[in-house]
N, C-alpha and C. Protein backbone atom coordinates (compact mmCIF):
# COMPACT_ATOMS: atom_id res chain seq x y z
N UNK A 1 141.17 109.74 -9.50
CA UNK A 1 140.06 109.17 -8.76
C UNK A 1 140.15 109.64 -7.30
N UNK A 2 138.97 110.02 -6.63
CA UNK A 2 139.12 110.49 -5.59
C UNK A 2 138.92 109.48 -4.34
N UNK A 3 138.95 109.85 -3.14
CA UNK A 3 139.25 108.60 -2.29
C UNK A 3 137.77 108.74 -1.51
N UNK A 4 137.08 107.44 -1.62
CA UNK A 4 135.45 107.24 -0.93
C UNK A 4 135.47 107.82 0.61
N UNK A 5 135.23 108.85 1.00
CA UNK A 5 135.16 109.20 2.74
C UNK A 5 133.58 108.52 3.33
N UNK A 6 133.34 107.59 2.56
CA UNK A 6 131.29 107.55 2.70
C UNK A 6 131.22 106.47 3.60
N UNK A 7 132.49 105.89 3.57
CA UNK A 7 132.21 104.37 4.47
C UNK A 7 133.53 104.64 5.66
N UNK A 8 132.20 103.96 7.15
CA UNK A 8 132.87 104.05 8.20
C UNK A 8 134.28 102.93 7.91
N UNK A 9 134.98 103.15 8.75
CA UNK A 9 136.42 102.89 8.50
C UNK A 9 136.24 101.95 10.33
N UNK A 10 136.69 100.37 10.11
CA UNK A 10 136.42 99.47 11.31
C UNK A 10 138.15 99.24 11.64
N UNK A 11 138.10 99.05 12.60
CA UNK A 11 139.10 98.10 12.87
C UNK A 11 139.16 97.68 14.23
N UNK A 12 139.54 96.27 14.16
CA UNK A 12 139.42 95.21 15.16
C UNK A 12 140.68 95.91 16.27
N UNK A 13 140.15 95.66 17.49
CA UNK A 13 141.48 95.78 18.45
C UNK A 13 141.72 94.66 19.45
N UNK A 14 140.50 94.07 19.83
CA UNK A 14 141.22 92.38 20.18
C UNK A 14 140.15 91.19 19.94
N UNK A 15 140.10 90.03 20.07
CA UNK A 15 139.41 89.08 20.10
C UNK A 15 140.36 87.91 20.64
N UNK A 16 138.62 87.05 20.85
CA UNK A 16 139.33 85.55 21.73
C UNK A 16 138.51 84.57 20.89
N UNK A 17 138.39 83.58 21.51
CA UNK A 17 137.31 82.76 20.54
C UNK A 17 136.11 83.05 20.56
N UNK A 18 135.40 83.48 21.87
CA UNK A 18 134.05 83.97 21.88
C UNK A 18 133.88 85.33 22.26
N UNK A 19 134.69 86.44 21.85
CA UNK A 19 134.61 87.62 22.02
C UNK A 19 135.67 88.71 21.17
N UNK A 20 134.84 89.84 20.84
CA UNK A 20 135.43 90.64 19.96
C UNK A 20 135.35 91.78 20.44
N UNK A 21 136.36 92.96 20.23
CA UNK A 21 136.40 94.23 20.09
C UNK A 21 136.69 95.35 19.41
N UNK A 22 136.09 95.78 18.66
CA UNK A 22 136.51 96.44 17.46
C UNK A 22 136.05 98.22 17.60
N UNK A 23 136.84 99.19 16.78
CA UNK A 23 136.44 100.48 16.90
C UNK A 23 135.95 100.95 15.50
N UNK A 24 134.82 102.07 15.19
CA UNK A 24 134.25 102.55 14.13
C UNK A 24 134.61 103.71 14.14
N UNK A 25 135.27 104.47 12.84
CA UNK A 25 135.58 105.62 12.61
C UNK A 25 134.46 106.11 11.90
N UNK A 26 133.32 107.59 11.93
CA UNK A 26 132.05 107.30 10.81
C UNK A 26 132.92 108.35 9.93
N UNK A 27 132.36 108.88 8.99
CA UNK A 27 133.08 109.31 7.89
C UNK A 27 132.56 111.06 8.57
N UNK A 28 132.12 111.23 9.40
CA UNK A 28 131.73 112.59 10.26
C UNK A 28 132.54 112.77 10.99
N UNK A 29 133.80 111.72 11.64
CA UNK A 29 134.86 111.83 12.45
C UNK A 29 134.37 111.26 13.90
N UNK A 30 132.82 110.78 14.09
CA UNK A 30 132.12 109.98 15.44
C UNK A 30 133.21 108.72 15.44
N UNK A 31 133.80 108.27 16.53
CA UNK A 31 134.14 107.05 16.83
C UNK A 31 133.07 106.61 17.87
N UNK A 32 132.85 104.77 17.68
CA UNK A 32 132.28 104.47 18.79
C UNK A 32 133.51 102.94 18.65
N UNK A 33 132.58 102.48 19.74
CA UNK A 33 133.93 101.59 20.30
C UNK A 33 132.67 100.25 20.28
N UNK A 34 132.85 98.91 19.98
CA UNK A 34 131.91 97.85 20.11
C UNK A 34 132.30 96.29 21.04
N UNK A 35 131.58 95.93 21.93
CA UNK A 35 131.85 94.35 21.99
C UNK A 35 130.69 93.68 21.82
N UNK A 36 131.70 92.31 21.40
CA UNK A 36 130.64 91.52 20.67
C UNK A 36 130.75 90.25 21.61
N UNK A 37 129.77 90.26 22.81
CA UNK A 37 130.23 88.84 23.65
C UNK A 37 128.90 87.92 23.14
N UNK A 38 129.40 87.01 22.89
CA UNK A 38 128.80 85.65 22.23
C UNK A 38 127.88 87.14 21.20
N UNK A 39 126.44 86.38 21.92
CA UNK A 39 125.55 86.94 20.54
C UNK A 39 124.84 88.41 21.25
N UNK A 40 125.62 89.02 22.60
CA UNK A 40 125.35 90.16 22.43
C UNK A 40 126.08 91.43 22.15
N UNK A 41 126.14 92.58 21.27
CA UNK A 41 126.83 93.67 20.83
C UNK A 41 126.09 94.73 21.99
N UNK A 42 127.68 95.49 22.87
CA UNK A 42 127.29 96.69 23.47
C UNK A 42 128.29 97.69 22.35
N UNK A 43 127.84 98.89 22.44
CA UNK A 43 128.59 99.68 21.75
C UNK A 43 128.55 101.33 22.71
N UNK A 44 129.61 101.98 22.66
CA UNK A 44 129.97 102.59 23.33
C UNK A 44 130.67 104.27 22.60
N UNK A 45 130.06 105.18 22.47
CA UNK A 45 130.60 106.29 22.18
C UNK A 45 132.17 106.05 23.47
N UNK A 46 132.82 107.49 22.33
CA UNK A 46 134.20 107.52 22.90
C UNK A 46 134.15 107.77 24.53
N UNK A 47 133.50 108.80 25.07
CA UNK A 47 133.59 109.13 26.19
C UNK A 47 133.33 108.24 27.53
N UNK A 48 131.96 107.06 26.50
CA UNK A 48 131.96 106.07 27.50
C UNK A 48 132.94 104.83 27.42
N UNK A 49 133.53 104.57 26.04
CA UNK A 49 134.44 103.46 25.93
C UNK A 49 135.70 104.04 27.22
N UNK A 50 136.21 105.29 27.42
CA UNK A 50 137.26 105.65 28.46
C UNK A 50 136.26 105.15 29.73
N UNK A 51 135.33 105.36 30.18
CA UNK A 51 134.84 104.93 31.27
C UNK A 51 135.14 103.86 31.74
N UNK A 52 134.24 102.85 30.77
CA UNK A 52 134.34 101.20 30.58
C UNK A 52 135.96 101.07 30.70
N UNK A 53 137.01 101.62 30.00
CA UNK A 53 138.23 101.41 30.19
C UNK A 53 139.26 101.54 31.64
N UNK A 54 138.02 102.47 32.13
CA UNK A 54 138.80 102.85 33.63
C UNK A 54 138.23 101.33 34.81
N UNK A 55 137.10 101.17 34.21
CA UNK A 55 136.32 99.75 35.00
C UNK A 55 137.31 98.74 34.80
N UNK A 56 137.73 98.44 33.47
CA UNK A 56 138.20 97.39 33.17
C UNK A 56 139.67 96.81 33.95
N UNK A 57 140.67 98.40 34.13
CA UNK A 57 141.63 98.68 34.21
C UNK A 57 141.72 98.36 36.27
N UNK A 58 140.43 98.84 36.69
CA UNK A 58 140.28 98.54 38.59
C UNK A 58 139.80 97.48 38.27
N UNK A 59 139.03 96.24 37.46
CA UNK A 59 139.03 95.31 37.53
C UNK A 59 140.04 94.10 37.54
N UNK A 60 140.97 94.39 36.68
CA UNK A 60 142.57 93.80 36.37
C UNK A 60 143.02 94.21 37.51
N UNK A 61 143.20 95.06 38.20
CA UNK A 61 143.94 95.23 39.65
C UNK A 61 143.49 94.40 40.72
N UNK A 62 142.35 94.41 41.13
CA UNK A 62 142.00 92.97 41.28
C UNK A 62 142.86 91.78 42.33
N UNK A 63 143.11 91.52 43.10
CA UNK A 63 143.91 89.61 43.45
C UNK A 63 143.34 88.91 43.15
């Protein structure tokens, strides 16, 4: 039996009680990156999830 490549491949990388973050592998090799705050979803190709990551990262620096 051969192995299904047809379905994107998810996986969660953090959550809280009212917020999620998870990444999509598509079966084309596209990752996008998603958050889910309360009831709105942004989603983010790779190039912009590093962006958002560099924001996040001068935001935590921060006092």
């Amino acid at each position: 039996m051969s192995k299904d490549n047809t379905e994107p491949k998810a996986e969660d990388l953090a959550s809280t009680e009212n917020y999620v973050a998870w990444r999509v592998e598509e079966p084309d090799g596209e990752v996008t990156y998603n958050l889910q705050l309360n009831n709105v979803t942004i989603n983010f190709f790779d190039e912009e999830w590093e962006e958002f990551m560099e924001l996040v990262r001068a935001l935590a620096a921060l006092p």
